[in-house]
N, C-alpha and C. Protein backbone atom coordinates (compact mmCIF):
# COMPACT_ATOMS: atom_id res chain seq x y z
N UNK A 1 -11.17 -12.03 -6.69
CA UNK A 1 -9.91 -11.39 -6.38
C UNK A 1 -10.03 -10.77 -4.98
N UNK A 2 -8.73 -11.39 -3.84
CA UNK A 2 -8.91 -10.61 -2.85
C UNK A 2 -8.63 -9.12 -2.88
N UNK A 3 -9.13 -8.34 -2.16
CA UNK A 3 -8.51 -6.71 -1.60
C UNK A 3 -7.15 -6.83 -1.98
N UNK A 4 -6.32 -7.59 -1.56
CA UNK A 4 -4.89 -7.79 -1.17
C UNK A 4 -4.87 -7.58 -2.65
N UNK A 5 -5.17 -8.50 -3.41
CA UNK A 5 -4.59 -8.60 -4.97
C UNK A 5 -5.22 -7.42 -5.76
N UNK A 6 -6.16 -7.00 -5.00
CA UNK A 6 -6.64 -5.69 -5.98
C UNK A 6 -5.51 -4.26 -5.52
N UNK A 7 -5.51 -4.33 -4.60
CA UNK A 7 -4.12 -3.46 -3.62
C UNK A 7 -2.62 -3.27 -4.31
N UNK A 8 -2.63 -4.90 -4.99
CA UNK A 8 -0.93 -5.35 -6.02
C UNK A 8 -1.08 -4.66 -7.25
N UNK A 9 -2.34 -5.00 -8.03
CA UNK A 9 -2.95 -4.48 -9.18
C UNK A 9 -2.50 -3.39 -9.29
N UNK A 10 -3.54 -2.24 -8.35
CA UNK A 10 -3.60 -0.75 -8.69
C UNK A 10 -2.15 -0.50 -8.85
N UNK A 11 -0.94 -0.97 -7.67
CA UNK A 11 -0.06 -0.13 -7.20
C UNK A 11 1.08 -0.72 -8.67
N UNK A 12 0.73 -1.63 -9.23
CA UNK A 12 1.58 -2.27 -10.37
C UNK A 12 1.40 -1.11 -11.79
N UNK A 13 -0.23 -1.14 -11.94
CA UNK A 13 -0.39 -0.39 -12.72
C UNK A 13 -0.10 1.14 -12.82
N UNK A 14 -0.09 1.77 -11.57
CA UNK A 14 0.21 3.22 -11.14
C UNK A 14 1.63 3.33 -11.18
N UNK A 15 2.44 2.61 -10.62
CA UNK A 15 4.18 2.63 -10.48
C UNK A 15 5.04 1.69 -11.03
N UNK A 16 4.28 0.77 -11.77
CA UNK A 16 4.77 0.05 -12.52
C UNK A 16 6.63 -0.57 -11.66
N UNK A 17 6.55 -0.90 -10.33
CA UNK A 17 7.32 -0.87 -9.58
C UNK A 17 8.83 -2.22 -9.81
N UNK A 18 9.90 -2.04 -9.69
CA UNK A 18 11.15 -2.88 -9.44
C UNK A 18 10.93 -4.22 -8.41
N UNK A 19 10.21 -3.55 -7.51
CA UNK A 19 9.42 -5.18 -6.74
C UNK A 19 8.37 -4.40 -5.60
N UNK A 20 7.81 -4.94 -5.11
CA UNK A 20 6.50 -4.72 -4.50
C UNK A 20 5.72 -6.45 -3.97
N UNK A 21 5.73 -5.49 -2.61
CA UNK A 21 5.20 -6.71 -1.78
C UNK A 21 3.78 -6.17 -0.69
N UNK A 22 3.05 -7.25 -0.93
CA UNK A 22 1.70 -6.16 -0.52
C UNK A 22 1.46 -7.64 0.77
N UNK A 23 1.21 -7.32 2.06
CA UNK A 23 1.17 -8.53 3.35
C UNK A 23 -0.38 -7.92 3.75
N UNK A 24 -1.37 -9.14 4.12
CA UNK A 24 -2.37 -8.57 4.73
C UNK A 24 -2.43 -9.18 5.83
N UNK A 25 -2.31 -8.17 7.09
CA UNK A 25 -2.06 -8.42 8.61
C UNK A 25 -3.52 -8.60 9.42
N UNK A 26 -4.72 -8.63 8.68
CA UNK A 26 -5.82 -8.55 9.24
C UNK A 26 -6.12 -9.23 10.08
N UNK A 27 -5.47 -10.79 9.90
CA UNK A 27 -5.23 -11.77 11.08
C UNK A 27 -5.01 -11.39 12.19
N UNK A 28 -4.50 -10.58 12.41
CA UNK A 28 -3.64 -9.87 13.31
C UNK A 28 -4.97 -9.50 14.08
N UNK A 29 -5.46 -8.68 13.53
CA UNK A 29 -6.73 -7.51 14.26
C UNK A 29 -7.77 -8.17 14.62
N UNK A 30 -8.33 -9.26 14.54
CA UNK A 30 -9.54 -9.76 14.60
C UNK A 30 -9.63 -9.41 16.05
N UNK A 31 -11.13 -8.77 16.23
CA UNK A 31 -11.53 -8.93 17.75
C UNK A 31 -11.37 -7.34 18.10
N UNK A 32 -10.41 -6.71 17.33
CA UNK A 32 -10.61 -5.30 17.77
C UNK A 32 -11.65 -4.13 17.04
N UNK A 33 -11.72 -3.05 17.59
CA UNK A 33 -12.56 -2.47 16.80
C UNK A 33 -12.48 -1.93 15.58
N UNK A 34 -11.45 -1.55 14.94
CA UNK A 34 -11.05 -1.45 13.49
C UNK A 34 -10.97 -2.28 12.53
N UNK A 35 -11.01 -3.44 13.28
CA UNK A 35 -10.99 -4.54 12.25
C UNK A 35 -11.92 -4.99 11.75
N UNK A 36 -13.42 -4.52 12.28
CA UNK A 36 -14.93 -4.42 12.11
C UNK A 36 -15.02 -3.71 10.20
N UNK A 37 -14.10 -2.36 9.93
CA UNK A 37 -14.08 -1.07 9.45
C UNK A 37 -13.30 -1.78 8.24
N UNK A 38 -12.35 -2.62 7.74
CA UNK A 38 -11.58 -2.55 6.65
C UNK A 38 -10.07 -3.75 7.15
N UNK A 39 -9.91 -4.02 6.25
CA UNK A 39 -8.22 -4.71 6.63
C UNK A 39 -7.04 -3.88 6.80
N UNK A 40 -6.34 -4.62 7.64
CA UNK A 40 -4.62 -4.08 7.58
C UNK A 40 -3.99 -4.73 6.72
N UNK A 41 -2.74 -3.37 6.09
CA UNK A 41 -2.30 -4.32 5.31
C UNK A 41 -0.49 -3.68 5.26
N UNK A 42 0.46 -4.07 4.86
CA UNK A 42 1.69 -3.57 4.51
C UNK A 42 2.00 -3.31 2.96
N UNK A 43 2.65 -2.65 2.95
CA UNK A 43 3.24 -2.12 1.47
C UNK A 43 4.68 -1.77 1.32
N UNK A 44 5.34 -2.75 0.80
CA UNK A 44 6.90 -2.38 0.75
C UNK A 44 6.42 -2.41 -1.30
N UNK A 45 6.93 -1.31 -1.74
CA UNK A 45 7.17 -0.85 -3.25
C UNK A 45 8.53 0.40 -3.45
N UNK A 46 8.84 -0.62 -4.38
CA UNK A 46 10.42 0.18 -5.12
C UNK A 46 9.84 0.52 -6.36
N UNK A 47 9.72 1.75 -6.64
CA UNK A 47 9.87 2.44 -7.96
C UNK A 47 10.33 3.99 -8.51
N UNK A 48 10.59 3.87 -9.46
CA UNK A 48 11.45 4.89 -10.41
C UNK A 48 10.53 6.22 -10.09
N UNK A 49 9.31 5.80 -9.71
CA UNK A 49 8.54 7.18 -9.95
C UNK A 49 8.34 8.05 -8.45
N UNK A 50 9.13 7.44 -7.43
CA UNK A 50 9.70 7.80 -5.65
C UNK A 50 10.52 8.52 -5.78
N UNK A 51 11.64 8.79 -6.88
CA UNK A 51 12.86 9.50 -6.56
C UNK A 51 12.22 11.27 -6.38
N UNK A 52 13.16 11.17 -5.90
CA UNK A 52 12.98 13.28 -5.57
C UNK A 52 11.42 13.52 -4.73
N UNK A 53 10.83 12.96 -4.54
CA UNK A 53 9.80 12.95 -3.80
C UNK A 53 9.64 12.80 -2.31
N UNK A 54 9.24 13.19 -1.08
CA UNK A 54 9.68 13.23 0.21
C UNK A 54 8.61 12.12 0.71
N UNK A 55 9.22 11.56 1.97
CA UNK A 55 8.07 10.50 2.58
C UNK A 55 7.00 10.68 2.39
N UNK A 56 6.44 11.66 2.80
CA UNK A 56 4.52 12.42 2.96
C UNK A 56 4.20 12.82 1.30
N UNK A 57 5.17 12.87 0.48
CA UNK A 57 4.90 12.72 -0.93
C UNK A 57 4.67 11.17 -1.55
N UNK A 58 5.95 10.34 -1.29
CA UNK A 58 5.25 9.28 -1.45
C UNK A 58 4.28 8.20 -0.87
N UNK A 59 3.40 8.78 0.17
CA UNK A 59 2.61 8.04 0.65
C UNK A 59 1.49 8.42 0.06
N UNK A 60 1.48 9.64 -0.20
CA UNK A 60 0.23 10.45 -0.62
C UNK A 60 0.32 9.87 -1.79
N UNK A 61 1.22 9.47 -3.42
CA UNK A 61 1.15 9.48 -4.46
C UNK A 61 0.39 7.38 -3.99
N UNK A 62 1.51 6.61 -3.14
CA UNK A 62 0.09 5.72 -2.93
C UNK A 62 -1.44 5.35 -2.30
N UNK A 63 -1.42 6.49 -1.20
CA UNK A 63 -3.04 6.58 -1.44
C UNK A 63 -3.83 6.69 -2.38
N UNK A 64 -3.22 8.17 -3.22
CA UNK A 64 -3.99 8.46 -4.28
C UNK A 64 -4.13 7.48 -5.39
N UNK A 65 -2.81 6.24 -5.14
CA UNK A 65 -3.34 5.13 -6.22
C UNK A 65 -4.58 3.88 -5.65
N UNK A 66 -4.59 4.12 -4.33
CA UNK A 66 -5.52 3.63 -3.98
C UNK A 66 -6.86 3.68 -3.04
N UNK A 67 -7.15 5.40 -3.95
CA UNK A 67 -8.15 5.57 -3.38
C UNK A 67 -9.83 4.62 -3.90
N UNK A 68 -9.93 4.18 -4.73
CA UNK A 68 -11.24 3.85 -4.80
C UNK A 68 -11.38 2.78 -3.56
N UNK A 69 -10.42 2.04 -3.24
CA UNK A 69 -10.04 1.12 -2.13
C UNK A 69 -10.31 1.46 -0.77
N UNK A 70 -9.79 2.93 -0.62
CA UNK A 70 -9.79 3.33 0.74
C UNK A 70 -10.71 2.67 1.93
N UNK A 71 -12.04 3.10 1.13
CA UNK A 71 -13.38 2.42 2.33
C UNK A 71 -12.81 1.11 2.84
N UNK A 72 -12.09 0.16 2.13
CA UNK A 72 -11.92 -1.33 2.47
C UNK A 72 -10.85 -1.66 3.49
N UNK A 73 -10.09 -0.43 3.41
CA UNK A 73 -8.54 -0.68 4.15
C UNK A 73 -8.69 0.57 5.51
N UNK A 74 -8.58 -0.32 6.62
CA UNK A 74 -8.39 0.35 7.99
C UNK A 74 -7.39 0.70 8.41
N UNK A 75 -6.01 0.35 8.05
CA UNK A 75 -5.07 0.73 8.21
C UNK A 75 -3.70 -0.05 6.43
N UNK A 76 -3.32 1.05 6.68
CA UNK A 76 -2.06 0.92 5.56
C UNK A 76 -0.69 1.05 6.02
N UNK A 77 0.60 0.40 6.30
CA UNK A 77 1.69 0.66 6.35
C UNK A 77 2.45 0.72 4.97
N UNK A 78 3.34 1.54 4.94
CA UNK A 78 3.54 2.28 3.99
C UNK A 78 4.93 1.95 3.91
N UNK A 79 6.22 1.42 2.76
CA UNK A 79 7.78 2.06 2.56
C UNK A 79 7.39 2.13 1.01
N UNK A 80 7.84 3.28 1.12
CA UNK A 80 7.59 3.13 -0.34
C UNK A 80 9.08 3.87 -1.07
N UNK A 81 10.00 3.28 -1.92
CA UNK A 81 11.21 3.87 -1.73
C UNK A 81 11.47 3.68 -3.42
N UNK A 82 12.94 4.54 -3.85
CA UNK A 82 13.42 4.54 -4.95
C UNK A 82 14.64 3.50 -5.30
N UNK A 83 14.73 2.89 -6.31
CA UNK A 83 15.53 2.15 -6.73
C UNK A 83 16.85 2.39 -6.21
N UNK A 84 17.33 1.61 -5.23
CA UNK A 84 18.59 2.09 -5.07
C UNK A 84 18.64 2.45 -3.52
N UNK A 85 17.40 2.99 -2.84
CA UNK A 85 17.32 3.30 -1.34
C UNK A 85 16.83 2.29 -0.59
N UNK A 86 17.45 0.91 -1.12
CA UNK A 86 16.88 -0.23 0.07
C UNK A 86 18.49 -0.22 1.01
């Protein structure tokens, strides 16, 4: 299982989300120095459990779903929104 699919996993099982799309941009980075450190990756996730919660709340509630991961991922882009705020 790649990172990427372990990344879909956690965030499925934690938010059980309306749709969720996980892109790994690492392609992107090769050759620089972070890209030595972990992959890039994007995160667009819609779920029920975002509402009433502020940006820096829901980024934090997906780190915290993917912290055992952290070490692996050098950079994370983040939307993470409520049903209804696309």
């Amino acid at each position: 299982m790649s990172l990427r699919d372990d990344i879909e996993e956690r965030l499925r099982i934690e938010f059980a989300p309306e749709d969720l799309e996980v892109g790994d941009d690492s392609r992107h980075h090769i050759g620089h120095a972070g890209a030595k450190g972990g992959g890039h990756y994007t995160v667009l996730i819609v779920a029920e459990g975002f509402r009433g919660h502020s940006l820096l709340d829901r980024h934090r509630l997906v780190y915290d779903a993917l912290a055992p991961l952290r070490q692996n991922i050098h950079a994370l882009s983040i939307r993470a929104l409520a049903p209804g705020e696309i």
